[in-house]
N, C-alpha and C. Protein backbone atom coordinates (compact mmCIF):
# COMPACT_ATOMS: atom_id res chain seq x y z
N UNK A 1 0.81 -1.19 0.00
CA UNK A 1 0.00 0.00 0.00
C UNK A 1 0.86 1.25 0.00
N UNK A 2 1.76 1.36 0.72
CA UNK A 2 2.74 2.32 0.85
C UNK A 2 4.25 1.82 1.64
N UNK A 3 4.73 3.15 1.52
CA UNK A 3 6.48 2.80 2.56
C UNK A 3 6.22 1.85 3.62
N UNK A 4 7.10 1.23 3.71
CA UNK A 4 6.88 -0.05 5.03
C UNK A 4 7.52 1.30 5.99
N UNK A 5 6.62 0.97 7.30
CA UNK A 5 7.00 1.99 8.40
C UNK A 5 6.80 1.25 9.27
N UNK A 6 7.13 0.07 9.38
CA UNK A 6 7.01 -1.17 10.33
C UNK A 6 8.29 -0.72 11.90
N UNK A 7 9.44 -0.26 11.06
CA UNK A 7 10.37 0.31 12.30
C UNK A 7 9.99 1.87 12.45
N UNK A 8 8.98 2.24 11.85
CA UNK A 8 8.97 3.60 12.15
C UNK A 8 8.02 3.68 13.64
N UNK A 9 8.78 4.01 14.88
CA UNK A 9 8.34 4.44 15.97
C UNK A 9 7.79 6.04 15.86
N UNK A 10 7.69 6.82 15.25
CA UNK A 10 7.06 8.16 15.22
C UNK A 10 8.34 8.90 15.63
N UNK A 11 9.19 8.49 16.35
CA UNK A 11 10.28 9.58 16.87
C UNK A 11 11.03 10.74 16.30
N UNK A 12 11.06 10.41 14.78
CA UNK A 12 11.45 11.44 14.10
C UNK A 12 10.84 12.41 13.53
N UNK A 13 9.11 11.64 13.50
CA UNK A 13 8.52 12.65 13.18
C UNK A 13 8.17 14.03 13.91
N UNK A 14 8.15 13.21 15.41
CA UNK A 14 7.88 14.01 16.41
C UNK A 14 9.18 14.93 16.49
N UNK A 15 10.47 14.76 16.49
CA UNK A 15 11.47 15.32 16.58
C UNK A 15 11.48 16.32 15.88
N UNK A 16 11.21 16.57 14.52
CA UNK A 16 11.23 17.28 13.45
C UNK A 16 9.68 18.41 13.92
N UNK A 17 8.80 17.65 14.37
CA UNK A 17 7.96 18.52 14.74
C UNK A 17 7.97 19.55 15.82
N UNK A 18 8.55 19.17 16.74
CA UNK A 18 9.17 19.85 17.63
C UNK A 18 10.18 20.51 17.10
N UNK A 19 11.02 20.57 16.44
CA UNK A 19 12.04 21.45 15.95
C UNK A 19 11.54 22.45 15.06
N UNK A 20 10.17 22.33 14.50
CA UNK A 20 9.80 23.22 13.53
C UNK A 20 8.75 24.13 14.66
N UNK A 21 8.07 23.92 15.82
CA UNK A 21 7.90 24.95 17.00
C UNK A 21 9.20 25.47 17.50
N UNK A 22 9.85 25.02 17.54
CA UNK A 22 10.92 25.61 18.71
C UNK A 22 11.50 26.36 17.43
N UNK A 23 11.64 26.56 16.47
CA UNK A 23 12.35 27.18 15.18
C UNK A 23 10.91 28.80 15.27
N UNK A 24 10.01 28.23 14.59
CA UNK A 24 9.11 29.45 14.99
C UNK A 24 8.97 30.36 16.25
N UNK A 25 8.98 29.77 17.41
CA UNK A 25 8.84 30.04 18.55
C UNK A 25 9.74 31.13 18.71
N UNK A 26 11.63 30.76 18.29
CA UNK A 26 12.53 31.39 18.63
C UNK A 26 12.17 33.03 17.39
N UNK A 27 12.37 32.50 16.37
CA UNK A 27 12.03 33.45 15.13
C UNK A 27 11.06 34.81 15.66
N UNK A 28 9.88 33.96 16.55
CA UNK A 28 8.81 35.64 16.71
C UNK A 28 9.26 36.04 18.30
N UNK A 29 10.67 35.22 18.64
CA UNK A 29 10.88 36.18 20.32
C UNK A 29 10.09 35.57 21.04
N UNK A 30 9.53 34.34 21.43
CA UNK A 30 8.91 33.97 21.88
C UNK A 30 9.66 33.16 23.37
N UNK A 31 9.47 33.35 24.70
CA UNK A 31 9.83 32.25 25.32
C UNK A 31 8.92 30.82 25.05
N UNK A 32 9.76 29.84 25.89
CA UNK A 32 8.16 28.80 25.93
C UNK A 32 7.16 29.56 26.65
N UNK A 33 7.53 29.99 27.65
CA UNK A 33 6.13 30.47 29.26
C UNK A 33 5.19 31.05 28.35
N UNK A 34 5.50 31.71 27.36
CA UNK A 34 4.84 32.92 26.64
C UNK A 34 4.00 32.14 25.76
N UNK A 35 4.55 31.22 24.77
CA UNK A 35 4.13 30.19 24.27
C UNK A 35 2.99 28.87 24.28
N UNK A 36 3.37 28.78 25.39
CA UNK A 36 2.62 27.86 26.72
C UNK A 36 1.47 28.43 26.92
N UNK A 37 1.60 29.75 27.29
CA UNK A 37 0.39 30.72 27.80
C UNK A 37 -0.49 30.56 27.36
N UNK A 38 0.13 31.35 25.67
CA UNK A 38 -0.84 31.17 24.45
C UNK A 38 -1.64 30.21 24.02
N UNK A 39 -0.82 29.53 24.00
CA UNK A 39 -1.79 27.82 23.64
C UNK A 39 -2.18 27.39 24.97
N UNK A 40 -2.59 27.58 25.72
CA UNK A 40 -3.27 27.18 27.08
C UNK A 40 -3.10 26.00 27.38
N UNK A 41 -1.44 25.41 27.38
CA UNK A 41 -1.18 24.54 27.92
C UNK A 41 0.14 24.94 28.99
N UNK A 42 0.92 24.04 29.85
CA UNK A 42 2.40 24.11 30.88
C UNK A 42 2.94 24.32 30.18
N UNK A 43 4.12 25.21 30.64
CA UNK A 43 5.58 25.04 30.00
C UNK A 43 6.09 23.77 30.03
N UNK A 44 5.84 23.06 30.63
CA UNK A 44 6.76 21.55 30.97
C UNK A 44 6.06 20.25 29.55
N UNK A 45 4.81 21.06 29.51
CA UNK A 45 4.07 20.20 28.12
C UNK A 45 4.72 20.46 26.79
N UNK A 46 5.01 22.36 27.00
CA UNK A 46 5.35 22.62 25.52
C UNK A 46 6.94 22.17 25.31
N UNK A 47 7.77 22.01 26.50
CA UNK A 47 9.15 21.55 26.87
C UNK A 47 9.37 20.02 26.11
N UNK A 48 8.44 19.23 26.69
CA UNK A 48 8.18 17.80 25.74
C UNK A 48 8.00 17.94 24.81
N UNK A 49 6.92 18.59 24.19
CA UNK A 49 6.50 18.25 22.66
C UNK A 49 7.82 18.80 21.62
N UNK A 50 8.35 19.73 22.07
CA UNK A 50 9.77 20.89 21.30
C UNK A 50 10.83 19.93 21.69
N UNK A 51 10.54 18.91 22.33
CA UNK A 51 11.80 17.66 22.67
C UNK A 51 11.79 16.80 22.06
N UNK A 52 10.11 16.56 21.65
CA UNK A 52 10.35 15.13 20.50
C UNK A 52 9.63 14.48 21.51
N UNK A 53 9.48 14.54 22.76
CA UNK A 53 9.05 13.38 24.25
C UNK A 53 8.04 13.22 23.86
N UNK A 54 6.86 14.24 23.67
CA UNK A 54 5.42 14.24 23.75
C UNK A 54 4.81 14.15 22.38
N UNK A 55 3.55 13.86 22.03
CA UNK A 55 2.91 14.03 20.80
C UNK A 55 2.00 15.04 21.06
N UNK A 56 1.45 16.16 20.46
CA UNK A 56 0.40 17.11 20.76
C UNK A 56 -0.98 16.56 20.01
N UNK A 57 -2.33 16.92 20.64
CA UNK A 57 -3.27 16.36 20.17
C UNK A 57 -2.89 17.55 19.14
N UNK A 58 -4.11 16.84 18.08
CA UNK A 58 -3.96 17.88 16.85
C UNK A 58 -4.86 19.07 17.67
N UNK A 59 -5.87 20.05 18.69
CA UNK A 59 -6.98 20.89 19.34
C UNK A 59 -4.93 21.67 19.74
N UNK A 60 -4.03 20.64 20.64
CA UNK A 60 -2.79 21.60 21.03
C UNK A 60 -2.16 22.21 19.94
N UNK A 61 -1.47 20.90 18.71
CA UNK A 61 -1.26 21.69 17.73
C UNK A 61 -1.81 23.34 16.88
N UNK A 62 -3.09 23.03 16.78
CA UNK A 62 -3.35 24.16 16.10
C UNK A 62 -3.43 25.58 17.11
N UNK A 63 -4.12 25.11 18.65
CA UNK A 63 -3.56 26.06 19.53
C UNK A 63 -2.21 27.33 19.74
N UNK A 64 -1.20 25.80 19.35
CA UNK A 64 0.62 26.78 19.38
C UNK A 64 0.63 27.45 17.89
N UNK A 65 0.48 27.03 16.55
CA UNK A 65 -0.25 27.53 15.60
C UNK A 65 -0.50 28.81 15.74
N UNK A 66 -1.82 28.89 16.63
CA UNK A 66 -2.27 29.88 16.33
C UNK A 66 -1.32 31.29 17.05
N UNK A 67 -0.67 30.73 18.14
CA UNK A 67 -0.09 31.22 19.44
C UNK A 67 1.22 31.96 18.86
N UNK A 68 1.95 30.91 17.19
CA UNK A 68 2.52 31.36 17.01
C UNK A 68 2.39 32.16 15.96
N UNK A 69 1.28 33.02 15.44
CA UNK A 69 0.93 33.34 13.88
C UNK A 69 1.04 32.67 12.42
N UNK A 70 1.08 31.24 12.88
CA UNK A 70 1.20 30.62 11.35
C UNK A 70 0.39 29.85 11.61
N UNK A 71 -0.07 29.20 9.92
CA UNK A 71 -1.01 27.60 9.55
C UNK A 71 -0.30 27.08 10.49
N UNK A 72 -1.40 25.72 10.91
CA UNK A 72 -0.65 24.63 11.51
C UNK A 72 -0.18 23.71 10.45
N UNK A 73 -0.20 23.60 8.98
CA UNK A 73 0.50 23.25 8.16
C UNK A 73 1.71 23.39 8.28
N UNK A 74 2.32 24.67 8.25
CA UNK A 74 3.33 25.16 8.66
C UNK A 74 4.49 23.91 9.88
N UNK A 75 3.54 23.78 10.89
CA UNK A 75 4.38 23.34 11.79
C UNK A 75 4.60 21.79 11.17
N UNK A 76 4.22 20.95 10.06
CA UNK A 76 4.04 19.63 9.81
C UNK A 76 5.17 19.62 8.70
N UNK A 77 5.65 20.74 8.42
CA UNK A 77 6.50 20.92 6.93
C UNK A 77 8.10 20.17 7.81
N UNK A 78 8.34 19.07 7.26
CA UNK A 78 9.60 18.86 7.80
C UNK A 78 11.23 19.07 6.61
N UNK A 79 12.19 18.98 6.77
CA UNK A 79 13.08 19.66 5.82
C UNK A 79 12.91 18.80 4.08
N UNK A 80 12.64 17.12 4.73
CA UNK A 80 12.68 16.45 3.56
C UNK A 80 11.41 16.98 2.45
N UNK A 81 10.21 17.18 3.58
CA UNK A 81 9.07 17.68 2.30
C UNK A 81 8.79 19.09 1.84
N UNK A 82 10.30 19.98 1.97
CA UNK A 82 9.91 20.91 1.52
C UNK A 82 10.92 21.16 -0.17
């Protein structure tokens, strides 16, 4: 049907996803606390997910999204699919 992703544990995706918040985040001056705020979740939540640790429901995703002025498309763009 498609790519075998049989060893794919999600980790990189998540990694990459988190690196593309913490890339925006830094870009508009953002701390996490500030960040966090915005999307009405902990700093210690948004700390995981920008680590790769956590997965965000997609309601958090579009939250930091919005928190950070871009599509949440935006945050899914990883280096290979652009």
């Amino acid at each position: 049907m498609g790519a075998d992703t049989s060893t794919d544990d999600g980790s990189e995706i998540l990694a990459a996803l988190g690196a593309a918040i913490r890339e925006h985040r830094t870009a508009v001056g953002l701390t996490q606390a500030q960040l966090a705020e915005r999307a009405g979740i902990g700093r210690p939540h948004l700390n995981h997910i920008e680590g790769g640790r956590k997965s965000p429901t997609v309601v958090v995703l579009v939250h930091l999204a919005r928190g950070l002025g871009v599509d949440p498309a935006a945050l899914l763009q990883t280096q290979g699919s652009q």
